[in-house]
N, C-alpha and C. Protein backbone atom coordinates (compact mmCIF):
# COMPACT_ATOMS: atom_id res chain seq x y z
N UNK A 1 0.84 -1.17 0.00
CA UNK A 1 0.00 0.00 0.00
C UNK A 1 0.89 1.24 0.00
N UNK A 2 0.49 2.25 -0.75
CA UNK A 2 1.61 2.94 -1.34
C UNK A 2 0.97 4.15 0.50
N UNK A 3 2.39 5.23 0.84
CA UNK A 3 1.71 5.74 1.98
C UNK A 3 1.23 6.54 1.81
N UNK A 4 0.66 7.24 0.22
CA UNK A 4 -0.15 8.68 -0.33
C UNK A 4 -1.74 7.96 0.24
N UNK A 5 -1.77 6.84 -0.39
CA UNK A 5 -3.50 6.40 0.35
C UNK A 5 -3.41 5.62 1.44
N UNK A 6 -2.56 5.47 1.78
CA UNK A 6 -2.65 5.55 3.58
C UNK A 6 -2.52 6.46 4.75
N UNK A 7 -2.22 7.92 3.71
CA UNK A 7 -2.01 8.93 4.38
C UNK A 7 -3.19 9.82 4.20
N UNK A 8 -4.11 9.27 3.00
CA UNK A 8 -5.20 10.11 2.70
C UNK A 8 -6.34 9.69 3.79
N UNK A 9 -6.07 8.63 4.34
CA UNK A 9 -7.50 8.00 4.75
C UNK A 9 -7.50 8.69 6.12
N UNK A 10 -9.11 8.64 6.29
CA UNK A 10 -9.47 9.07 7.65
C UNK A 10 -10.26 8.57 7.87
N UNK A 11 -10.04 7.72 9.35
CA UNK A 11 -11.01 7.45 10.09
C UNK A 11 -12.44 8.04 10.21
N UNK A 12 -13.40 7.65 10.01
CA UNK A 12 -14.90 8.03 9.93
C UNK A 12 -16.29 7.01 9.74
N UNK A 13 -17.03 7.56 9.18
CA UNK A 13 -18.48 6.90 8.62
C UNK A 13 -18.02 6.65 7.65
N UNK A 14 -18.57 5.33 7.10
CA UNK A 14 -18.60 4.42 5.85
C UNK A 14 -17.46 3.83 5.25
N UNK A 15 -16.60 4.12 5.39
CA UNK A 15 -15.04 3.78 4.80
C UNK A 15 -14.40 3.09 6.04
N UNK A 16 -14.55 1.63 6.23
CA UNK A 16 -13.71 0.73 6.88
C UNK A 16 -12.15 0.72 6.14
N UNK A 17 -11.31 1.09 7.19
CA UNK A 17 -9.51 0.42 6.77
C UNK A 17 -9.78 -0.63 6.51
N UNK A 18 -8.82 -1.05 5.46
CA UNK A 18 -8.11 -2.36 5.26
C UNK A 18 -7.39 -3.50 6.60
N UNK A 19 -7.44 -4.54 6.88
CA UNK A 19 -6.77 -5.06 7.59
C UNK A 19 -4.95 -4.48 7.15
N UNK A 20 -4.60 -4.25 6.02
CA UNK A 20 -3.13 -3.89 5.85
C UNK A 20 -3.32 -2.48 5.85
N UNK A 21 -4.18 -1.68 6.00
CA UNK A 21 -4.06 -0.04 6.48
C UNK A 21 -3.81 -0.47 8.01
N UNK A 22 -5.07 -0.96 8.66
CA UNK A 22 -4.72 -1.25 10.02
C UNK A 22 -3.04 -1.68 10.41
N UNK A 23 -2.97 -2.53 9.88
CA UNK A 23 -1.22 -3.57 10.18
C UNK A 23 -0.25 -1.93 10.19
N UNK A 24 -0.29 -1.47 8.99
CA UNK A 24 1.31 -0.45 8.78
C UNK A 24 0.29 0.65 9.77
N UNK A 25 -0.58 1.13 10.18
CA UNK A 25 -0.63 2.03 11.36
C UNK A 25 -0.71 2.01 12.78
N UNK A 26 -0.92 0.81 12.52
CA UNK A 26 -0.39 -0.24 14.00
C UNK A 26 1.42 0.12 14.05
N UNK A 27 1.88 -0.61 12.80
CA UNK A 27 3.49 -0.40 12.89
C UNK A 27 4.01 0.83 12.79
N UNK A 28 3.41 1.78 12.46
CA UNK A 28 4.17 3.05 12.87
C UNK A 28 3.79 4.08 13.92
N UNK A 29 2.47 3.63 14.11
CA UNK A 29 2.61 4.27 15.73
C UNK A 29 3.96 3.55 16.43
N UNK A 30 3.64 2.02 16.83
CA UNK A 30 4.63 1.58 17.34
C UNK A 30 6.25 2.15 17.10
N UNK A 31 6.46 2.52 16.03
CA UNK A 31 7.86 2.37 15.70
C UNK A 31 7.81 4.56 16.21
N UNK A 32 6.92 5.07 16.20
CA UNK A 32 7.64 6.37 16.63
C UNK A 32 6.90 5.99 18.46
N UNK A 33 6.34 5.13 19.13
CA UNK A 33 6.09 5.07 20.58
C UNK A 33 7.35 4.60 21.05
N UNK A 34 8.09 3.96 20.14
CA UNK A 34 9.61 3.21 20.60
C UNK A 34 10.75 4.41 20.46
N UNK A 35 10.74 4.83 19.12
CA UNK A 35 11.59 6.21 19.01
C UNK A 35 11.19 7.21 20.30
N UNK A 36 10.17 7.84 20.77
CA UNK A 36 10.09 8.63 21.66
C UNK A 36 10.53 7.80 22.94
N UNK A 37 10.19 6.81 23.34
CA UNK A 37 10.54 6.04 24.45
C UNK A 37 11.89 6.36 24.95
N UNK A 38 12.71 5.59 23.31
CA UNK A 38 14.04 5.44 23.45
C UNK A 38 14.82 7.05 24.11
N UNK A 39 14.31 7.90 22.91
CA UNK A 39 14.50 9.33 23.49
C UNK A 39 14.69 9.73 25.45
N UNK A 40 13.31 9.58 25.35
CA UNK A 40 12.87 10.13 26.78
C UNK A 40 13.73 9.22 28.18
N UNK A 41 14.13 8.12 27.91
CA UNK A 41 14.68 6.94 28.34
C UNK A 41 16.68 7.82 28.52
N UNK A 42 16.80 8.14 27.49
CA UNK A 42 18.34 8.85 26.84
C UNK A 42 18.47 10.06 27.95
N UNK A 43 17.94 10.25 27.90
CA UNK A 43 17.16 12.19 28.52
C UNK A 43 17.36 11.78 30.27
N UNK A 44 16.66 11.00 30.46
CA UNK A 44 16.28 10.44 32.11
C UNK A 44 17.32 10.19 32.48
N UNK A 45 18.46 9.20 32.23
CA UNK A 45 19.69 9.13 32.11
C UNK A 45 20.84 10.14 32.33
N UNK A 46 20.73 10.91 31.06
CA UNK A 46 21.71 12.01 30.53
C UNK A 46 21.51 13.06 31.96
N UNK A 47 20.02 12.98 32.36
CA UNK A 47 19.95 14.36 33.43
C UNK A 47 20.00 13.42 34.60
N UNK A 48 19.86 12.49 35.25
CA UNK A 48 20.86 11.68 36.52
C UNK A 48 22.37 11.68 36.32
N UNK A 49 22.81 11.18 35.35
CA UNK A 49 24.34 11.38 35.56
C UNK A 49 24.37 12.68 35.71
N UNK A 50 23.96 13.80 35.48
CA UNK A 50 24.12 14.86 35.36
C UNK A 50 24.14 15.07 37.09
N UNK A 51 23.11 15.34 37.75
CA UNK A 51 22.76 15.29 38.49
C UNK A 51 23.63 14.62 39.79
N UNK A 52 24.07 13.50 39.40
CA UNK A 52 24.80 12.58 40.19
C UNK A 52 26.49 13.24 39.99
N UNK A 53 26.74 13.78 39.23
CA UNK A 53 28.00 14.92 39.16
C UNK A 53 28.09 16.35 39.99
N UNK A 54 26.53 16.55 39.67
CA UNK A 54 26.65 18.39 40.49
C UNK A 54 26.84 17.72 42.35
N UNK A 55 26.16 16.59 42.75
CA UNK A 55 26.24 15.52 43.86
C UNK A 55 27.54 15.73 44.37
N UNK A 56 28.80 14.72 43.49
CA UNK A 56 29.42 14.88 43.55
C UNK A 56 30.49 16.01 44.81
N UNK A 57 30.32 16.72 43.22
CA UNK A 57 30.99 18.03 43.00
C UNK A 57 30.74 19.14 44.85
N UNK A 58 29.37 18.35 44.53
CA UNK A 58 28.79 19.64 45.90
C UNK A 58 29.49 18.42 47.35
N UNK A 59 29.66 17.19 47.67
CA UNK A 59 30.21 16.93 48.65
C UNK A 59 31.52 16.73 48.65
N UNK A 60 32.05 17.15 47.35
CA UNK A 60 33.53 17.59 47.21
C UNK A 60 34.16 18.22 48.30
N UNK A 61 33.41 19.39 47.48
CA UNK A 61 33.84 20.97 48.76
C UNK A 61 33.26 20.46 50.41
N UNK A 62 32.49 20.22 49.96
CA UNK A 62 32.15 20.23 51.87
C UNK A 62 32.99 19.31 52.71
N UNK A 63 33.73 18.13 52.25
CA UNK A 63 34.83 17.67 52.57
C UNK A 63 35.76 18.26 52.85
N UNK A 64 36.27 18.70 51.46
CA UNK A 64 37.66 19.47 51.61
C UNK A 64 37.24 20.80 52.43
N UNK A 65 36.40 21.34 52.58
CA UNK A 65 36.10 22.29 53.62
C UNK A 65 36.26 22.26 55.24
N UNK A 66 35.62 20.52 55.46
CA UNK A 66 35.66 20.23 57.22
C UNK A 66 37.26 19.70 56.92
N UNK A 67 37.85 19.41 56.16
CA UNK A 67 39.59 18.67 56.16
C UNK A 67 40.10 20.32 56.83
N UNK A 68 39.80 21.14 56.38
CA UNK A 68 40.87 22.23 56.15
C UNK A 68 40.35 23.19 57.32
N UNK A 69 39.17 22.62 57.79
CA UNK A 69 39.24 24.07 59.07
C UNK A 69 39.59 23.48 59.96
């Protein structure tokens, strides 16, 4: 199914999808619910390590602070 008439169709009155309209819009929701996942998954991550550095960083000093007075 070419994706110009799978892109034309709209859900409504009288015009049932195809079982293979259904199948490839089944598969591409899926495939951008996995792309955003993967994303948001990357992100959650990227800002804990992040997070787990400023951590760090901040009981750095307060160490070397009680060492030195």
């Amino acid at each position: 199914m070419s994706d110009v008439k799978l892109n034309s169709y709209r859900f409504g009155f009288g015009e049932e999808p195809t079982d293979e309209m259904l199948l490839k819009l089944m598969k591409e929701v899926a495939d951008e619910a996995k792309e955003s996942n993967q994303k948001a998954t990357e992100f959650y991550w990227n800002q804990m390590l992040d997070n787990i550095e400023k951590k760090k960083q901040i009981w750095s000093e307060r160490i070397k602070s009680l060492l030195n007075a």
